[in-house]
Structures are given as C-alpha cells and as structure tokens.
C-alpha atoms as a PDB file:
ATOM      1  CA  UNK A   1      97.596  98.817 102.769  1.00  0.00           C
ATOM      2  CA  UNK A   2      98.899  95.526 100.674  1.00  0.00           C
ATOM      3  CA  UNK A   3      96.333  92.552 100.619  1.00  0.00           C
ATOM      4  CA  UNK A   4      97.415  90.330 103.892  1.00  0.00           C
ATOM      5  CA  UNK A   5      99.337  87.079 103.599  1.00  0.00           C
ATOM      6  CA  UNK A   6      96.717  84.212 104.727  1.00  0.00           C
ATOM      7  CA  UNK A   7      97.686  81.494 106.675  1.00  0.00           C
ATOM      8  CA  UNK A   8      95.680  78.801 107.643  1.00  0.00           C
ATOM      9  CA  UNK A   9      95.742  76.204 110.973  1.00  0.00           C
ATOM     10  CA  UNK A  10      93.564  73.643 111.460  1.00  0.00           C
ATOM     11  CA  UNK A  11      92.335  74.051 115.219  1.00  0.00           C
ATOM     12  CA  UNK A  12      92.459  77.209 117.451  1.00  0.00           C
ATOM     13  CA  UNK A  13      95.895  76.041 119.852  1.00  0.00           C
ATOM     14  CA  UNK A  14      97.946  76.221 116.629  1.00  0.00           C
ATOM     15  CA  UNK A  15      96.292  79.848 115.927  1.00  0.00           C
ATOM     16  CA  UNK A  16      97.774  80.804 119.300  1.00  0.00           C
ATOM     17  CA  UNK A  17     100.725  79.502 118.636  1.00  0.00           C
ATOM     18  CA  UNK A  18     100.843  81.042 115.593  1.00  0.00           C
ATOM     19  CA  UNK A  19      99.909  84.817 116.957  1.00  0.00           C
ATOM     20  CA  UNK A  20     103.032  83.930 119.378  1.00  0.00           C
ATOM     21  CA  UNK A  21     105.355  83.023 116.706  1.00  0.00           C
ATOM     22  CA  UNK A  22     104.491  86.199 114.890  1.00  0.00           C
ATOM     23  CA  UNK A  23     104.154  88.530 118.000  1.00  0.00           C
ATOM     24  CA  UNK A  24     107.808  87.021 118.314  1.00  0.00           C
ATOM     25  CA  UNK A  25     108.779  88.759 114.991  1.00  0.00           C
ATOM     26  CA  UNK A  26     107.388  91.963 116.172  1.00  0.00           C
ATOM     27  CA  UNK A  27     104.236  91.747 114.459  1.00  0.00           C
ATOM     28  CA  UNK A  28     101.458  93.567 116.698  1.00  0.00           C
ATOM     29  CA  UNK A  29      96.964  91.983 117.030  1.00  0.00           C
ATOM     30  CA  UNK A  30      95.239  94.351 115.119  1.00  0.00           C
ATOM     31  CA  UNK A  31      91.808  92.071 114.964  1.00  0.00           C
ATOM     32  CA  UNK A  32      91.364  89.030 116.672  1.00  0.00           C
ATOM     33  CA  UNK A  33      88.291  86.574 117.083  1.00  0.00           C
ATOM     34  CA  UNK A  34      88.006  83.057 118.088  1.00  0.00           C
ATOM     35  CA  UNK A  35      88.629  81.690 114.428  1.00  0.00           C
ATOM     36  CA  UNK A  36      91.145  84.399 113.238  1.00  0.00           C
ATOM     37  CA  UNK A  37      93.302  86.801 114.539  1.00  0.00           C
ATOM     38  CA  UNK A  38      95.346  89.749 111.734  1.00  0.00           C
ATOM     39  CA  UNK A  39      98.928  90.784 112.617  1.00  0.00           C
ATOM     40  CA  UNK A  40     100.468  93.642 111.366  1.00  0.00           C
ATOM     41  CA  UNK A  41     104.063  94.978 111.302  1.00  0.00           C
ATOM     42  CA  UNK A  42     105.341  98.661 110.698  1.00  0.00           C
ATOM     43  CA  UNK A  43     108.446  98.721 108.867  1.00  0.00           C
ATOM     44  CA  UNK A  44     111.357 100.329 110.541  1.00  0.00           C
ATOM     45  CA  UNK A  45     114.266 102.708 109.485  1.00  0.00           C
ATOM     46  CA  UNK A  46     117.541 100.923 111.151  1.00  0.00           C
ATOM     47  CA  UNK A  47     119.802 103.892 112.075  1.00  0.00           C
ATOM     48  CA  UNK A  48     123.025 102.008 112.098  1.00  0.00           C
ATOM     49  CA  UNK A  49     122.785 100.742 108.827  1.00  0.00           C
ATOM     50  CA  UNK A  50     122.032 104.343 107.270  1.00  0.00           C
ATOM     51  CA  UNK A  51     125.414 105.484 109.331  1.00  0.00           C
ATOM     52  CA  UNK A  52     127.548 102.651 107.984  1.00  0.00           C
ATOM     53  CA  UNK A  53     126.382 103.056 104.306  1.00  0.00           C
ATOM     54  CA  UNK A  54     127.037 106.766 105.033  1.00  0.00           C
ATOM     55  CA  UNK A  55     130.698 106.152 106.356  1.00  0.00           C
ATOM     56  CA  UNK A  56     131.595 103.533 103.805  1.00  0.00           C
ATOM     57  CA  UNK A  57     130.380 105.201 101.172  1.00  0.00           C
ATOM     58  CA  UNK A  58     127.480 108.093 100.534  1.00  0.00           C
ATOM     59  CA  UNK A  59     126.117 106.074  97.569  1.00  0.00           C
ATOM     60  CA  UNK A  60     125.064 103.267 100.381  1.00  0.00           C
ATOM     61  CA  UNK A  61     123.270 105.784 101.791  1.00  0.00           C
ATOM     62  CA  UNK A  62     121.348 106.229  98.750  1.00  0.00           C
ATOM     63  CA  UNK A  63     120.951 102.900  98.044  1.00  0.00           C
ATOM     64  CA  UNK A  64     119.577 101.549 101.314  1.00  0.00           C
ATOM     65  CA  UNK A  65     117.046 104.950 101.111  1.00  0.00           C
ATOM     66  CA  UNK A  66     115.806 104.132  97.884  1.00  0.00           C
ATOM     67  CA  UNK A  67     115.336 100.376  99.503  1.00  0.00           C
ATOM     68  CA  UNK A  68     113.510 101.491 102.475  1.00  0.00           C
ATOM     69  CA  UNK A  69     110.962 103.465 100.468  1.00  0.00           C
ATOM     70  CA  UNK A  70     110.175 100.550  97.962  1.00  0.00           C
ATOM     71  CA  UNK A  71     108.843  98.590 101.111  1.00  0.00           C
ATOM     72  CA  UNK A  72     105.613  98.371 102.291  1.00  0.00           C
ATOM     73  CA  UNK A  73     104.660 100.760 105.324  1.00  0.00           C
ATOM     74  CA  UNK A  74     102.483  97.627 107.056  1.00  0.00           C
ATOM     75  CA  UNK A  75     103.136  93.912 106.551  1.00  0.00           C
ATOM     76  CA  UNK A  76      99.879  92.500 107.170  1.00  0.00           C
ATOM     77  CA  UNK A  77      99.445  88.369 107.840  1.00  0.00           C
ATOM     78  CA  UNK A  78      95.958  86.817 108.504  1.00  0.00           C
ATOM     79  CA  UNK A  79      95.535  83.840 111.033  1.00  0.00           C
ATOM     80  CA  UNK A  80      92.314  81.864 110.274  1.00  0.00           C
ATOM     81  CA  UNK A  81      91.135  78.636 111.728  1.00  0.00           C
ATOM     82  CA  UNK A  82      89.684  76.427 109.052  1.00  0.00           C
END
C-alpha cells in the first residue's frame, strides 16, 4: 500500500468537510476518529476506454493496459486535525 497523502485542517468542521469533498471523489472511510479520519480509493479499469483504444487502434489497447498497471491499486489520503 503507498504511504498516504496527509492533509491537514485546523478544526474538526473542515475535517468533515473534507471527508465530504473526498467521499465526493469516490474515496471510501477506512479509519476515522475525532481528530483524523483515512480515505482510500480503489483504482478502476474504465471499459469504454479499453474498447475505443481497441477500435481505433490495438496499440491503444496496449498502451492504456500498460498505464493501468503502473497505478497504484489504493490511493490512500489522511485527514488530521492539528
């Protein structure tokens, strides 16, 4: 699992707001306490953009495959109150 990105707020209504904005982006509470909450995101395989690469050109294909493997399986961010 990569090291999670920390941010920091400085009281705990801008942590909530903060866990919104990021369950916005799809990012799921994995640990949360009243001074710090961690978010993590699966990456996802988007099926329409393997078919296009695949209809424009096989090679796209390839390319966006060899893309989606160099990512990180979890994107993990770290909320803490300071």
């Amino acid at each position: 699992m990569p090291a999670p990105k920390k941010i920091t707020v400085a009281a705990k209504d801008q942590l909530e707001s903060a866990i919104t904005q990021y369950v916005g982006k799809g990012f799921t509470v994995a640990n949360r306490s009243d001074r710090s909450a961690t978010m993590q995101k699966r990456k996802q395989f988007s099926i329409p953009i393997a078919i296009i690469g695949f209809l424009l050109c096989f090679i796209g294909l390839i390319l966006y495959a060899i893309w989606y493997s160099m990512q990180p399986d979890v994107e993990v961010v770290e909320i803490v109150v300071v």
